[in-house]
C-alpha atoms as a PDB file:
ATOM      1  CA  UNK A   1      32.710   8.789   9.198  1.00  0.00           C
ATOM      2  CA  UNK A   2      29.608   9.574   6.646  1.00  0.00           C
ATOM      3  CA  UNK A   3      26.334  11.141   8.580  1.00  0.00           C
ATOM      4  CA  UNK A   4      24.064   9.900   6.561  1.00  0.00           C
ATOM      5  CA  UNK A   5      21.637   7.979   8.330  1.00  0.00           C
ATOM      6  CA  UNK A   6      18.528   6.288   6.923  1.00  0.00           C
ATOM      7  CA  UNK A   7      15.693   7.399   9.356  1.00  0.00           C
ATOM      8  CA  UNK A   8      12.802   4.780   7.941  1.00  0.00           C
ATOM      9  CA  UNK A   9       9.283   4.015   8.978  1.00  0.00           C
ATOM     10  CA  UNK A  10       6.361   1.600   8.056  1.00  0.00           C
ATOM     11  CA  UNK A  11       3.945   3.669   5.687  1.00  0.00           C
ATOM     12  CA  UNK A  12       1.180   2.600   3.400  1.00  0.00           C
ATOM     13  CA  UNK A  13       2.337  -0.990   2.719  1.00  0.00           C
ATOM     14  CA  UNK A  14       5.873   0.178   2.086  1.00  0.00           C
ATOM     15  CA  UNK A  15       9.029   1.955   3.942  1.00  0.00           C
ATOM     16  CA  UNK A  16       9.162   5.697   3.441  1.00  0.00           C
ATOM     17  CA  UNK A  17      12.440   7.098   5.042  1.00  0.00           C
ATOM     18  CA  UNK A  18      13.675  10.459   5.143  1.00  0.00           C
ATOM     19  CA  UNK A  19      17.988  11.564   5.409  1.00  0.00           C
ATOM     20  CA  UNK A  20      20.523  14.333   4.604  1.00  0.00           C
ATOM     21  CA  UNK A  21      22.342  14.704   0.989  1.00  0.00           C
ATOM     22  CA  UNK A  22      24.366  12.009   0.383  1.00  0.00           C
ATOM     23  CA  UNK A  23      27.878  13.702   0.802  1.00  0.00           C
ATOM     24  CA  UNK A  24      27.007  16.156   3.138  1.00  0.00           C
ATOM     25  CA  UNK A  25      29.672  14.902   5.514  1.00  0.00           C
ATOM     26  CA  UNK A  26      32.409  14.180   2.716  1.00  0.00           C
ATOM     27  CA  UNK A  27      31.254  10.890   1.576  1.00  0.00           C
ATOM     28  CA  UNK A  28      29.905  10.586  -1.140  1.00  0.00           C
ATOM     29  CA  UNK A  29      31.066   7.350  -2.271  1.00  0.00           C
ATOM     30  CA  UNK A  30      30.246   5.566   0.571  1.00  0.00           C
ATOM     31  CA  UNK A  31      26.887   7.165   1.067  1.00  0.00           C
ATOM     32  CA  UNK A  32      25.593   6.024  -2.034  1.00  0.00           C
ATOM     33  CA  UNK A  33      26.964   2.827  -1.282  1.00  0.00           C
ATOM     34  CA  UNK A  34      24.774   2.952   1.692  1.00  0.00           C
ATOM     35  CA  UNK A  35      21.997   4.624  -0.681  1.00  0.00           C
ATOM     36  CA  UNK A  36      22.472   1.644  -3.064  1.00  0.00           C
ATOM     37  CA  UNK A  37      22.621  -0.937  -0.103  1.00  0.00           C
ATOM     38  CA  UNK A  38      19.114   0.106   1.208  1.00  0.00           C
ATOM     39  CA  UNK A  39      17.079  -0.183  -2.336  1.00  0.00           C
ATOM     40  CA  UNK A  40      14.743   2.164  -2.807  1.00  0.00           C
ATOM     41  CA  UNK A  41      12.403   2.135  -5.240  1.00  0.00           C
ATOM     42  CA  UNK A  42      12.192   6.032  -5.383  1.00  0.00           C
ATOM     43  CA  UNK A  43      14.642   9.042  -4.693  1.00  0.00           C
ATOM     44  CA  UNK A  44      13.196  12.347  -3.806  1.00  0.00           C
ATOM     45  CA  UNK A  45      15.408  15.395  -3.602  1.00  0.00           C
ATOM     46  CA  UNK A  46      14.182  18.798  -2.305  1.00  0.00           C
ATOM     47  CA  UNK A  47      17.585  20.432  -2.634  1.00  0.00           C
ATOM     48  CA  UNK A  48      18.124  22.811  -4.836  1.00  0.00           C
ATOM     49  CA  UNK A  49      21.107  22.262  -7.689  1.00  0.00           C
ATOM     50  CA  UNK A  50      23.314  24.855  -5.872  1.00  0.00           C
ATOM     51  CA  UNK A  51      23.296  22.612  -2.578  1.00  0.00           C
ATOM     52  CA  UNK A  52      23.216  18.706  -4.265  1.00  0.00           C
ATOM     53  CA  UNK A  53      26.856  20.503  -6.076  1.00  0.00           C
ATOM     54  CA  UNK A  54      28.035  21.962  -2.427  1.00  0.00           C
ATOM     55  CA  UNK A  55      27.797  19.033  -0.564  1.00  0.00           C
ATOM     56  CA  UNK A  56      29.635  16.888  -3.564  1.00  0.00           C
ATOM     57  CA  UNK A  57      26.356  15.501  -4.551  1.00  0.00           C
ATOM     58  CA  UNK A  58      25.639  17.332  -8.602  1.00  0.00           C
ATOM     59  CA  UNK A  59      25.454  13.438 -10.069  1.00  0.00           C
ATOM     60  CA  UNK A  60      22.846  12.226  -7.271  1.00  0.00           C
ATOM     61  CA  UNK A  61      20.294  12.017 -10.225  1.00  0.00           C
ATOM     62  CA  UNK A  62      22.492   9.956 -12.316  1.00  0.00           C
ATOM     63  CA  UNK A  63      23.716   7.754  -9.474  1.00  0.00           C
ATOM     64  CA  UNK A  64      20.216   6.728  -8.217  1.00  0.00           C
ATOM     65  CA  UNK A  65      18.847   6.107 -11.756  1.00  0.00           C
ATOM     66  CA  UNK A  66      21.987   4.339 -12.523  1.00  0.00           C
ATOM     67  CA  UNK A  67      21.597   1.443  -9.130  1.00  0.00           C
ATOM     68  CA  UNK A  68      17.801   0.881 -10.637  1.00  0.00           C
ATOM     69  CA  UNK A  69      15.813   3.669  -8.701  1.00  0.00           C
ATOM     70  CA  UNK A  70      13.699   6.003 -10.064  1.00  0.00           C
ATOM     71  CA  UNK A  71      14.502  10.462  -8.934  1.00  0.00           C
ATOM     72  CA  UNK A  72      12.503  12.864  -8.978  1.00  0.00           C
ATOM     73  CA  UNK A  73      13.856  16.132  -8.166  1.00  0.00           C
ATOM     74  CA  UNK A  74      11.448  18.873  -6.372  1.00  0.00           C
ATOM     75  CA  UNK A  75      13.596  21.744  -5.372  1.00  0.00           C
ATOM     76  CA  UNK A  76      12.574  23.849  -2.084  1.00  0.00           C
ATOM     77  CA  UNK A  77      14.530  26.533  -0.579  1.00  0.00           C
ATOM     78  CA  UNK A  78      15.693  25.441   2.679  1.00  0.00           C
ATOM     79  CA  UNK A  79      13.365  26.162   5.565  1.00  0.00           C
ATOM     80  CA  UNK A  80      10.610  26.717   2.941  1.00  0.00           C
ATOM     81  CA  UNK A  81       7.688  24.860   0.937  1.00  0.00           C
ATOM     82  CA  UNK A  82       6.790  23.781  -2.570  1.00  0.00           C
ATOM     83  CA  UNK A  83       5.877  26.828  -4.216  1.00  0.00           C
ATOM     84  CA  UNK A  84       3.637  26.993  -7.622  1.00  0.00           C
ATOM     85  CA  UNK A  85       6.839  26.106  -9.916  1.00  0.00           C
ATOM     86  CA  UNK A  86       7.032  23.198  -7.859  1.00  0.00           C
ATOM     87  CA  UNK A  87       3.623  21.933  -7.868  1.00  0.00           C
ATOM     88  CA  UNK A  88       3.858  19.795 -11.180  1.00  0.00           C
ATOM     89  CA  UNK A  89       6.924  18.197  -9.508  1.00  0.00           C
ATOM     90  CA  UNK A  90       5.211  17.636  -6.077  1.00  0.00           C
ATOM     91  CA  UNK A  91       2.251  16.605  -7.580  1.00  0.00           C
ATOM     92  CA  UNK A  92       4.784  13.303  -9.655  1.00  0.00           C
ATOM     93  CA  UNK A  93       6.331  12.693  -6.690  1.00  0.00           C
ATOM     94  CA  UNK A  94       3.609  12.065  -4.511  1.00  0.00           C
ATOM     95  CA  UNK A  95       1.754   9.850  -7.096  1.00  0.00           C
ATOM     96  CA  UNK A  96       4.625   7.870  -7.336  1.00  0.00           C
ATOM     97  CA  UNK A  97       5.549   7.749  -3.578  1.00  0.00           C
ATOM     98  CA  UNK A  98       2.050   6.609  -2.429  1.00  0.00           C
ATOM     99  CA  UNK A  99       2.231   4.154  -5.303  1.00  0.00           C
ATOM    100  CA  UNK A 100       5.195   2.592  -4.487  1.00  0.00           C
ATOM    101  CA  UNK A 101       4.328   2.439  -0.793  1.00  0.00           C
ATOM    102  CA  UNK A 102       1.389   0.656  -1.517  1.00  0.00           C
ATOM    103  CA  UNK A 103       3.088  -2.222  -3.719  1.00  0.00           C
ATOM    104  CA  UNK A 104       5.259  -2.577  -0.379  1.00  0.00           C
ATOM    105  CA  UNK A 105       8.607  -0.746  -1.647  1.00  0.00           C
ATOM    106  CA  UNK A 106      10.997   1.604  -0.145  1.00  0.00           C
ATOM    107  CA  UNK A 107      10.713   5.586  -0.468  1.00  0.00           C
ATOM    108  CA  UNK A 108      13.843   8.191   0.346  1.00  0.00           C
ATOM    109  CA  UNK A 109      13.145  11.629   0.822  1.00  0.00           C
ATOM    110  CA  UNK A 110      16.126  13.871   1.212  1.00  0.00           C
ATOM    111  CA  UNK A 111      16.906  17.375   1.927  1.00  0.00           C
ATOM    112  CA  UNK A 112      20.441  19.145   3.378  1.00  0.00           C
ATOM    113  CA  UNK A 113      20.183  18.200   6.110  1.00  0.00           C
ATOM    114  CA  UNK A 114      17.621  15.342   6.674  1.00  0.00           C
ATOM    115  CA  UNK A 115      14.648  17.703   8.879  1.00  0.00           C
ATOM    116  CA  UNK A 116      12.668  20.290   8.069  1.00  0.00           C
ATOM    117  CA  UNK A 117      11.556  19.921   3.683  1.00  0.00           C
ATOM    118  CA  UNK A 118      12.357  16.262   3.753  1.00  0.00           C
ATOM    119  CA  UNK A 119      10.225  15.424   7.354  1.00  0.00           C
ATOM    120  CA  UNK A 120       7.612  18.301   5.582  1.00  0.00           C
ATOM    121  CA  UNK A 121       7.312  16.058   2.604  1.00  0.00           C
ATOM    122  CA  UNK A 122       7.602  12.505   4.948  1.00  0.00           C
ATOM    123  CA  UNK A 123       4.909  13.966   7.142  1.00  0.00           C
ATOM    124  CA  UNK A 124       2.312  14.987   3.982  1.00  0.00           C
ATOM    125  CA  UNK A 125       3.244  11.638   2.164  1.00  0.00           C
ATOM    126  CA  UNK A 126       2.141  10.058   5.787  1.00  0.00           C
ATOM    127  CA  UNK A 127      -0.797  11.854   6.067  1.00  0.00           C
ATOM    128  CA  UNK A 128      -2.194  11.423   2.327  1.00  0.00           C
ATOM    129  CA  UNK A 129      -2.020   7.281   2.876  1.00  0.00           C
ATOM    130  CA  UNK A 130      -4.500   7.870   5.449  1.00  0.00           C
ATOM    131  CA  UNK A 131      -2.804   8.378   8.849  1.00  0.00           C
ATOM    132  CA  UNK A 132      -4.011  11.190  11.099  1.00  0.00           C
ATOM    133  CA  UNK A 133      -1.427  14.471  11.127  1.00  0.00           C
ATOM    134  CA  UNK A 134      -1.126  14.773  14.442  1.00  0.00           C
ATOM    135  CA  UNK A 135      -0.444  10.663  15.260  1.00  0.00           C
ATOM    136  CA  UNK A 136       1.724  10.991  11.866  1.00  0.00           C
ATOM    137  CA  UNK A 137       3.878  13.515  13.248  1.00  0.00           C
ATOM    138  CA  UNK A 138       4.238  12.139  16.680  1.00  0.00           C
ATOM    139  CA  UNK A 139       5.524   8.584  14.800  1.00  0.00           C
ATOM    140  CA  UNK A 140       7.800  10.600  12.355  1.00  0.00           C
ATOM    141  CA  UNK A 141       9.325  12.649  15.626  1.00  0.00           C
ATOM    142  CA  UNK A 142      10.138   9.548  17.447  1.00  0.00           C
ATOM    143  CA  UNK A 143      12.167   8.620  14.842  1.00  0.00           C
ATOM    144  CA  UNK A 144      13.908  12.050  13.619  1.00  0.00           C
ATOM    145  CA  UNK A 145      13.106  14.844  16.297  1.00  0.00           C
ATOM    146  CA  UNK A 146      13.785  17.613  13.927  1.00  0.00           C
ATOM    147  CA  UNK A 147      11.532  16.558  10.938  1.00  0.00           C
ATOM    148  CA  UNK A 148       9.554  19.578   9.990  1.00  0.00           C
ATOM    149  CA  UNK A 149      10.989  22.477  11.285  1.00  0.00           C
ATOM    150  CA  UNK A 150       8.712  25.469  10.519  1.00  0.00           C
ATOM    151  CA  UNK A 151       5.191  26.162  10.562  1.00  0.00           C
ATOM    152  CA  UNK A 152       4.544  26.855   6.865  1.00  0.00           C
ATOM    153  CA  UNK A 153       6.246  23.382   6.709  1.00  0.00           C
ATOM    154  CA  UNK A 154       3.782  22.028   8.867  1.00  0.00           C
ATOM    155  CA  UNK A 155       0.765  23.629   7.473  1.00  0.00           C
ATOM    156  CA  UNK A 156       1.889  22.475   4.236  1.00  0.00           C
ATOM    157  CA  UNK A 157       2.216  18.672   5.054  1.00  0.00           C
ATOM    158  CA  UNK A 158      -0.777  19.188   6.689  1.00  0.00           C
ATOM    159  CA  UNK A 159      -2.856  20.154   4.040  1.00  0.00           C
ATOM    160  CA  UNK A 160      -2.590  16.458   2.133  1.00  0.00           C
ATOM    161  CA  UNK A 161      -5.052  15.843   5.179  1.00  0.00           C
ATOM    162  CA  UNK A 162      -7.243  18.149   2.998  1.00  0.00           C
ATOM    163  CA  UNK A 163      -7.094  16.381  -0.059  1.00  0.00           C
ATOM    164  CA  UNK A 164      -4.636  19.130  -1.683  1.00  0.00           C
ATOM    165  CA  UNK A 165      -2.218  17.418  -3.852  1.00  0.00           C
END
């Protein structure tokens, strides 16, 4: 049985959801199907390359583009942030996110395992369309309980609060 699970939410007009590597579990083929099945509108990964090919995942970026969604790949070392190589990346992403939130469609963030970069990145996407950090991460905890699991994570999601892209 795959463990990839969808964890969504209502953000900004759209859905933005955050979940582990597809094939994590040994699935690959059926977790895209479930990938595919769900329609987003934009794929964010914050695994690195080393990780997406360890969990059976190296043609994620292929697979999305090829079922009609857009990827954007913004790689994080587990447990950390976006660092200054990064920023470029983070800074497409998020434009793109919030834009496709607010014309109503669907947002995936993954990481390994579905908590701490991709709830980081859920939690700062939150908070830049406008909802409060502290409310944002209650919501986002009711839904995954491990989203954002250290606190340069959470200092980092919380600086979109700040106008910090």
């Amino acid at each position: 049985m795959s463990g990839f699970v969808i964890h969504a939410l209502h953000v900004g007009g759209g859905t933005l959801a955050l979940a582990p590597v597809p094939g994590a579990g040994g699935a690959y083929g059926a977790d895209m199907a479930h990938l595919r099945d769900w329609r987003p509108a934009l794929v964010i990964s914050l695994t690195t390359e080393a990780e997406m090919v360890a969990a059976g995942a190296g043609g994620l970026a292929f697979d999305v583009q090829a079922s009609g969604a857009r990827w954007i790949g913004v790689p994080v070392a587990d447990f950390g942030v976006p660092d200054a190589a990064q920023a470029g990346n983070w800074t497409r992403a998020r434009a793109d996110a919030l834009a496709a939130l607010a014309g109503g469609g669907r947002v995936l963030v993954h990481c390994r395992g579905g908590c701490g970069r991709s709830g980081m990145a859920v939690l700062r996407l939150m908070v830049e369309a406008g909802e409060t950090p502290g409310a944002a991460l209650a919501r986002l905890r009711a839904v995954r309980p491990c989203a954002v699991e250290t606190e340069a994570q959470l200092a980092w999601a919380k600086a979109g609060a700040e106008g910090k892209g």
